[in-house]
Protein backbone atom coordinates (compact mmCIF):
# COMPACT_ATOMS: atom_id res chain seq x y z
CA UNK A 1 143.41 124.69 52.20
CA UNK A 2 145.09 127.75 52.04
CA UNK A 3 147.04 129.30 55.27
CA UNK A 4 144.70 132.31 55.31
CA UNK A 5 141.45 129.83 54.96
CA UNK A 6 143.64 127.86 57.72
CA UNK A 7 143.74 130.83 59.73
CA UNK A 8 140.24 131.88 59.66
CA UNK A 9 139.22 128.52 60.60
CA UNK A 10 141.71 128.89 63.49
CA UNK A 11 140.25 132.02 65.05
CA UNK A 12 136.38 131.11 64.31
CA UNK A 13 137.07 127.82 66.13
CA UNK A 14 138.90 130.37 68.99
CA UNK A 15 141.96 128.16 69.48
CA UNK A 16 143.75 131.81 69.87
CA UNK A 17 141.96 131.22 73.27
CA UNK A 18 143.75 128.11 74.17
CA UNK A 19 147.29 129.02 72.59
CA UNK A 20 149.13 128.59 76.24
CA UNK A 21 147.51 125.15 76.88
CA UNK A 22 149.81 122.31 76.18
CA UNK A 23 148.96 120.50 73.18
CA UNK A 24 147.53 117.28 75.01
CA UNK A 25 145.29 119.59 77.13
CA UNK A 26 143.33 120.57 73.83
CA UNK A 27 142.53 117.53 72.05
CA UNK A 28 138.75 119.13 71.95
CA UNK A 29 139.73 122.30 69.84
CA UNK A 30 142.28 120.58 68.06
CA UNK A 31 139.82 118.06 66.57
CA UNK A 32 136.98 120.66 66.14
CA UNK A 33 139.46 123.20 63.68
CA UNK A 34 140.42 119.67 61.75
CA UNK A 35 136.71 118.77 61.43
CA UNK A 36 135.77 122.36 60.58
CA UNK A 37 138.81 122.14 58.05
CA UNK A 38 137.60 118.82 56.18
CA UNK A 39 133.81 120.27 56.02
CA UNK A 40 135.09 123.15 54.09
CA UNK A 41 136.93 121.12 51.94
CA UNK A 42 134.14 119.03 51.34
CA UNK A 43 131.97 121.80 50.25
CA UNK A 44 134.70 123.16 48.30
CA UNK A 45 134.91 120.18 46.22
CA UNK A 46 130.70 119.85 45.79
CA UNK A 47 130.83 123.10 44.73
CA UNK A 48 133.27 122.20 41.83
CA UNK A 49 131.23 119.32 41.65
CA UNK A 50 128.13 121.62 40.79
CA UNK A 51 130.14 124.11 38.49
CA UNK A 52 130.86 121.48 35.91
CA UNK A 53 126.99 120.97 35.44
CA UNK A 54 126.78 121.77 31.79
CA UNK A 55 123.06 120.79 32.17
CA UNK A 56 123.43 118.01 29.61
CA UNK A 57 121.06 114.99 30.32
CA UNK A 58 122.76 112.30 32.51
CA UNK A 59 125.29 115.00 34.14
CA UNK A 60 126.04 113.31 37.41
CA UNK A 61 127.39 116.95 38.55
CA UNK A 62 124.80 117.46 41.38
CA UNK A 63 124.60 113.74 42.39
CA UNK A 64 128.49 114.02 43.12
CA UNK A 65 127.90 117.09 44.75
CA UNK A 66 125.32 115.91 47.06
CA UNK A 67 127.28 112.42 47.25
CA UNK A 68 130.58 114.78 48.58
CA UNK A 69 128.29 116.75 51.07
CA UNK A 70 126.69 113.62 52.71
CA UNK A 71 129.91 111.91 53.42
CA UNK A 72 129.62 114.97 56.37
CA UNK A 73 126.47 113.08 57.73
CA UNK A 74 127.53 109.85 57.86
């Protein structure tokens, strides 16, 4: 993850909001911007998953892909 993708993530979760808490007072925004972080991750690497589909038969490109995004619904 990049720092700008970082710091997107950072304001759309609104930790700018808590930035004067101490650390151990926001263990609930601190573990929804690393959750937010790993989904986009995730569908960062299905989508890579999905751009190698050459369309050949047996291409496993959108079973990986799908494979990658369910490990979010577990």
């Amino acid at each position: 993850m990049t720092w700008d993708e970082y710091n997107l993530l950072f304001h759309k979760q609104q930790l700018n909001l808590v930035a004067f808490k101490r650390l151990m007072d926001c263990d609930e925004e601190v573990l929804r911007l690393v959750n937010s972080a790993i989904e986009a991750e995730r569908e960062a690497c299905a989508k890579v998953c999905e751009e190698t589909n050459d369309g050949t038969p047996y291409n496993l490109a959108e079973e990986c892909a799908r494979n990658i995004r369910a490990r979010g619904q577990a």
